[in-house]
N, C-alpha and C. Protein backbone atom coordinates (compact mmCIF):
# COMPACT_ATOMS: atom_id res chain seq x y z
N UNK A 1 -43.90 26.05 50.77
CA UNK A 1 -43.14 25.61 51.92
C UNK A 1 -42.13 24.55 51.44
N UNK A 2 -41.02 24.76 52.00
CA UNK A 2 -39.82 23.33 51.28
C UNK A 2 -40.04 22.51 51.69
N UNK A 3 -39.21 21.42 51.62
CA UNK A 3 -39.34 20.52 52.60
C UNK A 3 -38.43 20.11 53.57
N UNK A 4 -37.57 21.44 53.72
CA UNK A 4 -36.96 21.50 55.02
C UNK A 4 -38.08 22.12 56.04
N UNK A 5 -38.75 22.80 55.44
CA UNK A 5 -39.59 24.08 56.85
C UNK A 5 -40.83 22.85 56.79
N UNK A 6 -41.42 22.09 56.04
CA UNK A 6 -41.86 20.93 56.42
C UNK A 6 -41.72 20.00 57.31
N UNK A 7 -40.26 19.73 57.01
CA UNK A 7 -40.00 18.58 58.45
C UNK A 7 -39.57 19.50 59.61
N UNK A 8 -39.23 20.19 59.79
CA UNK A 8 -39.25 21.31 61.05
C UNK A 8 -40.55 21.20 61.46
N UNK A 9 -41.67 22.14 60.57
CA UNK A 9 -42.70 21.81 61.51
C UNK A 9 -42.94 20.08 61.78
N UNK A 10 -42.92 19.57 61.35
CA UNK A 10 -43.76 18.02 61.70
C UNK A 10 -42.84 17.72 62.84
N UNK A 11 -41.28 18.12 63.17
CA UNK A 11 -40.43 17.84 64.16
C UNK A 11 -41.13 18.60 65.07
N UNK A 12 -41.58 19.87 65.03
CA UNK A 12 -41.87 20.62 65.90
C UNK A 12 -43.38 20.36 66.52
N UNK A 13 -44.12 19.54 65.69
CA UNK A 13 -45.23 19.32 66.08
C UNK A 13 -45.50 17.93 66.97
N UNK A 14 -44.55 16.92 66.56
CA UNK A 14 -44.63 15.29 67.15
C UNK A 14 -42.42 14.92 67.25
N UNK A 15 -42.33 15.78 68.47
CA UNK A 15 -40.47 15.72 68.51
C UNK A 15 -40.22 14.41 68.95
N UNK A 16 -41.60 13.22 69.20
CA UNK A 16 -41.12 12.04 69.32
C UNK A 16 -40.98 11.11 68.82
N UNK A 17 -41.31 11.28 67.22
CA UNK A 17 -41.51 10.61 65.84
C UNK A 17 -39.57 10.49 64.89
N UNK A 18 -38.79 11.38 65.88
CA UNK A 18 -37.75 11.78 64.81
C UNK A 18 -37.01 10.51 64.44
N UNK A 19 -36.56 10.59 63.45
CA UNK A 19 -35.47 9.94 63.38
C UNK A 19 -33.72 10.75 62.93
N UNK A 20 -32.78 9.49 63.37
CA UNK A 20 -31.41 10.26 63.36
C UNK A 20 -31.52 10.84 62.02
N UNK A 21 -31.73 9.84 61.27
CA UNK A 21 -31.47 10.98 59.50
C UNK A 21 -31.87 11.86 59.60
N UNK A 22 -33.08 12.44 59.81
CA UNK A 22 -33.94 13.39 59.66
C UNK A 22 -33.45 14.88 60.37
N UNK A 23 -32.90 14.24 61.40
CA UNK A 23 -31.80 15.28 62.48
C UNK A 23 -30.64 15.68 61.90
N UNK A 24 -30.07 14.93 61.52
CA UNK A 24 -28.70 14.70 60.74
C UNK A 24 -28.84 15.51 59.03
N UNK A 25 -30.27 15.51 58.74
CA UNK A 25 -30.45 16.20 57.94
C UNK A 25 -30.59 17.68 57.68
N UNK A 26 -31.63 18.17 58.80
CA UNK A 26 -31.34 19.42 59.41
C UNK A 26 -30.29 20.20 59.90
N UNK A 27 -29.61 19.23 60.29
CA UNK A 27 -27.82 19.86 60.87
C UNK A 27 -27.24 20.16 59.94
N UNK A 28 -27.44 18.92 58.88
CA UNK A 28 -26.34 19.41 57.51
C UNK A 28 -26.56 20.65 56.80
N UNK A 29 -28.04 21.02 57.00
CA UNK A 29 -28.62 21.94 55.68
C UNK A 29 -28.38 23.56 56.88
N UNK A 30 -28.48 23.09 57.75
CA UNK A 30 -27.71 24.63 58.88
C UNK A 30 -26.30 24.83 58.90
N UNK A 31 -25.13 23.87 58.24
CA UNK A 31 -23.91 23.98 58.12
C UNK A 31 -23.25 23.22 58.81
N UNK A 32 -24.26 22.41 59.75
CA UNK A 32 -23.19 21.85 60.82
C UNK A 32 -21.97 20.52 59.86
N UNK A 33 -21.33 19.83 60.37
CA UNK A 33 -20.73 18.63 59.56
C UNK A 33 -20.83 17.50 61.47
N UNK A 34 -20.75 16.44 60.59
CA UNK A 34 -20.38 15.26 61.40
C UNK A 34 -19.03 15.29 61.62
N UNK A 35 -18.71 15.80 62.97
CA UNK A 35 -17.41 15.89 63.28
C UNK A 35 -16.69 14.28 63.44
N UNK A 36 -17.63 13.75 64.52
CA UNK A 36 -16.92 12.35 64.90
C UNK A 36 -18.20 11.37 65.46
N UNK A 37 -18.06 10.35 65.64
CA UNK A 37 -18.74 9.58 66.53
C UNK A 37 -17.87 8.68 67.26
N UNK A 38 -18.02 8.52 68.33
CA UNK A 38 -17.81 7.92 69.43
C UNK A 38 -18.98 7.02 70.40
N UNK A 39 -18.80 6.08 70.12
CA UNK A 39 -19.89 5.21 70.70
C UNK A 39 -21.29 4.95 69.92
N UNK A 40 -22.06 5.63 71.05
CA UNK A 40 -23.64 5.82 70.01
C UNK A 40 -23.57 7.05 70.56
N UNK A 41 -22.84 7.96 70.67
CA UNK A 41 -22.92 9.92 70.65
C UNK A 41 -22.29 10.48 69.25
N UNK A 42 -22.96 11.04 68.59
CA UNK A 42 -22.62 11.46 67.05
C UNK A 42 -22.26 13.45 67.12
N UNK A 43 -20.86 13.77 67.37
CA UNK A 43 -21.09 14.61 67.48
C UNK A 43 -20.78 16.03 66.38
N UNK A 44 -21.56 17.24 66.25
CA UNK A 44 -21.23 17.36 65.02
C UNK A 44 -20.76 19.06 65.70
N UNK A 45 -20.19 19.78 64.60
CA UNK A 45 -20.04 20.75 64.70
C UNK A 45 -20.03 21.82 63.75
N UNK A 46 -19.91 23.46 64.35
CA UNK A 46 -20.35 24.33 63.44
C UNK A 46 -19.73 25.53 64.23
N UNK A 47 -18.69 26.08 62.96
CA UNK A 47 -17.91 26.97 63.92
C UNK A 47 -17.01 26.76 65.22
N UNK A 48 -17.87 27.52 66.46
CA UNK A 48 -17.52 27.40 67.71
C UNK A 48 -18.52 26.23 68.50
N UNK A 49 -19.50 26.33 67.54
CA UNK A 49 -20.43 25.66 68.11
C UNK A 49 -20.30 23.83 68.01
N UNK A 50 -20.95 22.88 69.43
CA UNK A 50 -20.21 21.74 69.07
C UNK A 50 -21.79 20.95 69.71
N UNK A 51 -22.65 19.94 68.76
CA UNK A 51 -23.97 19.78 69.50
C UNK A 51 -23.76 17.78 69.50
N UNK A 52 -23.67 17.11 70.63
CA UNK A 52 -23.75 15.59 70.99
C UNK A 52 -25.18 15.44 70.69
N UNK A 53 -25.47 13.89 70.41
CA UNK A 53 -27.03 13.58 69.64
C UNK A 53 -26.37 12.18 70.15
N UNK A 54 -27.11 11.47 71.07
CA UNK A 54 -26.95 10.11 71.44
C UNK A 54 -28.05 9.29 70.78
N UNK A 55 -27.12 8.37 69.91
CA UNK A 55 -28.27 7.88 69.12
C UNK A 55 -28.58 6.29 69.52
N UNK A 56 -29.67 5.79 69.46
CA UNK A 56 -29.92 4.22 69.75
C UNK A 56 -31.19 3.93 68.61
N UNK A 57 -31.03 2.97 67.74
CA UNK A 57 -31.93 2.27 67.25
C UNK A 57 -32.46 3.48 66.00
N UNK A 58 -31.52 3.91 65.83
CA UNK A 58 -32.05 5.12 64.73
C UNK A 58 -32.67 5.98 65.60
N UNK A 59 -33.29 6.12 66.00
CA UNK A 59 -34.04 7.01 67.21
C UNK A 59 -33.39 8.08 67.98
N UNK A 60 -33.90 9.42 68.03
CA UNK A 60 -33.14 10.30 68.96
C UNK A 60 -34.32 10.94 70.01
N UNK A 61 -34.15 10.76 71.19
CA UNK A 61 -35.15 11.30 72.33
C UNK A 61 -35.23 12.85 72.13
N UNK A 62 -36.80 12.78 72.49
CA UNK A 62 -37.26 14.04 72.24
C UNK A 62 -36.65 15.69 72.78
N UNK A 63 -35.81 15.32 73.87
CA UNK A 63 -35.14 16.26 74.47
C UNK A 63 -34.25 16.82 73.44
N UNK A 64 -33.65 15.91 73.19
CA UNK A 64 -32.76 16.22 71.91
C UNK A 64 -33.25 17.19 70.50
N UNK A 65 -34.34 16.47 70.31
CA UNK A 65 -35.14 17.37 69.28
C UNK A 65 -35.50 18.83 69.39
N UNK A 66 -36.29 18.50 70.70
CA UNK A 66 -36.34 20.18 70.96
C UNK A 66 -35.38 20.86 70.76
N UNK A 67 -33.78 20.36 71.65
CA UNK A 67 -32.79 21.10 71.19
C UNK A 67 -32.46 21.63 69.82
N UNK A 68 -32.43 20.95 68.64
CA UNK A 68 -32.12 20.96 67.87
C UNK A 68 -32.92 21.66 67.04
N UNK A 69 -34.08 21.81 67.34
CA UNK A 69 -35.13 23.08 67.12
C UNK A 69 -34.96 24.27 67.25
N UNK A 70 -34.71 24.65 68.83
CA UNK A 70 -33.96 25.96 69.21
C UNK A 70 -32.66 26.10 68.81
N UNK A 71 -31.46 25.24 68.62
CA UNK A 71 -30.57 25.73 67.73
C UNK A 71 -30.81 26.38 66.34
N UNK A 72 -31.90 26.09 65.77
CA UNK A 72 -31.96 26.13 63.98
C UNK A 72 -32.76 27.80 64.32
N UNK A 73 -33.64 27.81 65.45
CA UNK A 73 -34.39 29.04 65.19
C UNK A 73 -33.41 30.04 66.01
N UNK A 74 -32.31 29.64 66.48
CA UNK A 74 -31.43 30.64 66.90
C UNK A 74 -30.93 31.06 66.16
N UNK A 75 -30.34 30.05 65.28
CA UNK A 75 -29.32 30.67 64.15
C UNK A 75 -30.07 31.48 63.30
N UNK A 76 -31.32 31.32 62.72
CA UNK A 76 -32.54 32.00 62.15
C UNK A 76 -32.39 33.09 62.66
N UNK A 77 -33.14 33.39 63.38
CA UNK A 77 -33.09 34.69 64.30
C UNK A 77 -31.50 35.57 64.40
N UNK A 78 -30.73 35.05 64.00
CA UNK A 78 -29.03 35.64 64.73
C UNK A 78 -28.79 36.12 62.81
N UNK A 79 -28.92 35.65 61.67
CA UNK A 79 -29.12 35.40 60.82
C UNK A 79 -29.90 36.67 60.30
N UNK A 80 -31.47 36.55 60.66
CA UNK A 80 -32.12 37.86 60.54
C UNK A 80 -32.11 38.85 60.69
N UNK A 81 -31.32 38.86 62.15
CA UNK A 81 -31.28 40.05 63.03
C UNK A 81 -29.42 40.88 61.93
N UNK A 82 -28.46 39.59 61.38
CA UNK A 82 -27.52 40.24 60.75
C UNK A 82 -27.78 40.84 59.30
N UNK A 83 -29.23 40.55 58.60
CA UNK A 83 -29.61 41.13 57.67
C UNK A 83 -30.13 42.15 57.67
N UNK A 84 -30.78 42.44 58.86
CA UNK A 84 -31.57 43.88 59.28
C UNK A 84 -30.52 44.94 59.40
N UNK A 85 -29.63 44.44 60.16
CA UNK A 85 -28.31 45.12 59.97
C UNK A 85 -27.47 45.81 58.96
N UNK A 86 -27.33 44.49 58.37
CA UNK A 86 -26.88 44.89 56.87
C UNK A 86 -27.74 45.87 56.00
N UNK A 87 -28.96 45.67 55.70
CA UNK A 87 -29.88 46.64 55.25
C UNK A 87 -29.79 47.85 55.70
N UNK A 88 -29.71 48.36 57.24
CA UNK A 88 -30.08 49.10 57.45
C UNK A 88 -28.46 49.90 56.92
N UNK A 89 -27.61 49.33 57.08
CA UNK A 89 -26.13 50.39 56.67
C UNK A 89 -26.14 50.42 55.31
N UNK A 90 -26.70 49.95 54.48
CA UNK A 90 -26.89 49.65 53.01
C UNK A 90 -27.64 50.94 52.99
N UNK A 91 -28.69 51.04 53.47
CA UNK A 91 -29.67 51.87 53.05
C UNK A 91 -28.41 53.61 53.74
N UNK A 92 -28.11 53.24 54.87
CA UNK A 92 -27.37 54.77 55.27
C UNK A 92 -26.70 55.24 54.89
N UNK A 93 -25.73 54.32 53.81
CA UNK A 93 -24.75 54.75 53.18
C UNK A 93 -25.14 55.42 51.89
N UNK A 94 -26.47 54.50 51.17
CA UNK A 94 -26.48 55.20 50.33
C UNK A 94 -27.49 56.28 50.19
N UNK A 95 -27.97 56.88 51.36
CA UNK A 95 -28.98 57.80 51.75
C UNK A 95 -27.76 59.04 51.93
N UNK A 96 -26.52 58.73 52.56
CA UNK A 96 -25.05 59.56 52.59
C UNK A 96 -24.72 59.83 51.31
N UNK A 97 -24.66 58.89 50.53
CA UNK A 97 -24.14 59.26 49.13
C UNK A 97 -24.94 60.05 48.61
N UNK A 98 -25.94 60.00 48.41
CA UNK A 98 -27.17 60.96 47.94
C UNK A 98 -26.97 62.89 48.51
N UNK A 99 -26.86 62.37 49.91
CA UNK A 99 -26.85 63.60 50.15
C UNK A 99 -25.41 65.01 49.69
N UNK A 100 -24.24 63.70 49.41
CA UNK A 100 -23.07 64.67 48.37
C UNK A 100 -23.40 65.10 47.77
């Protein structure tokens, strides 16, 4: 297990323990970047996609976490589902070629 899918689960197990790094860490390693901050809202982005994280005292509320959970297993899932894909035309094409 890395120790990204490490701190996922431990996020996923106690989402009221987080801290901003630790969030900020996960975002980075999914692609997101630190777009800007404004105030204590740190907001980052990825693509089309654009996720606010209001931060106080290093600390980010658990609502937040969860979010940031279901973003990572979305992209996972969106991710998987484009490899299954890929495989499967990989495999048809060259199941086509075969059959020339």
């Amino acid at each position: 297990m890395s120790k990204r899918e490490k701190l996922l689960e431990r996020l996923k197990n106690n989402p009221n323990n987080a801290t901003f790094s630790e969030i900020r860490r996960l975002l980075k390693q999914e692609g997101f970047t630190l777009d800007r901050i404004t105030g204590s809202h740190d907001v980052f982005t990825r693509n089309e996609t654009t996720f606010v994280i209001p931060v106080h005292n290093n600390r980010v509320k658990m609502i937040y976490v969860k979010r940031v959970i279901e973003l990572i297993e979305q992209t996972k899932d969106e991710i998987d589902e484009k490899m299954k894909l890929t495989k499967r035309s990989n495999y048809e094409l060259s199941y086509c070629d075969l059959s020339l």
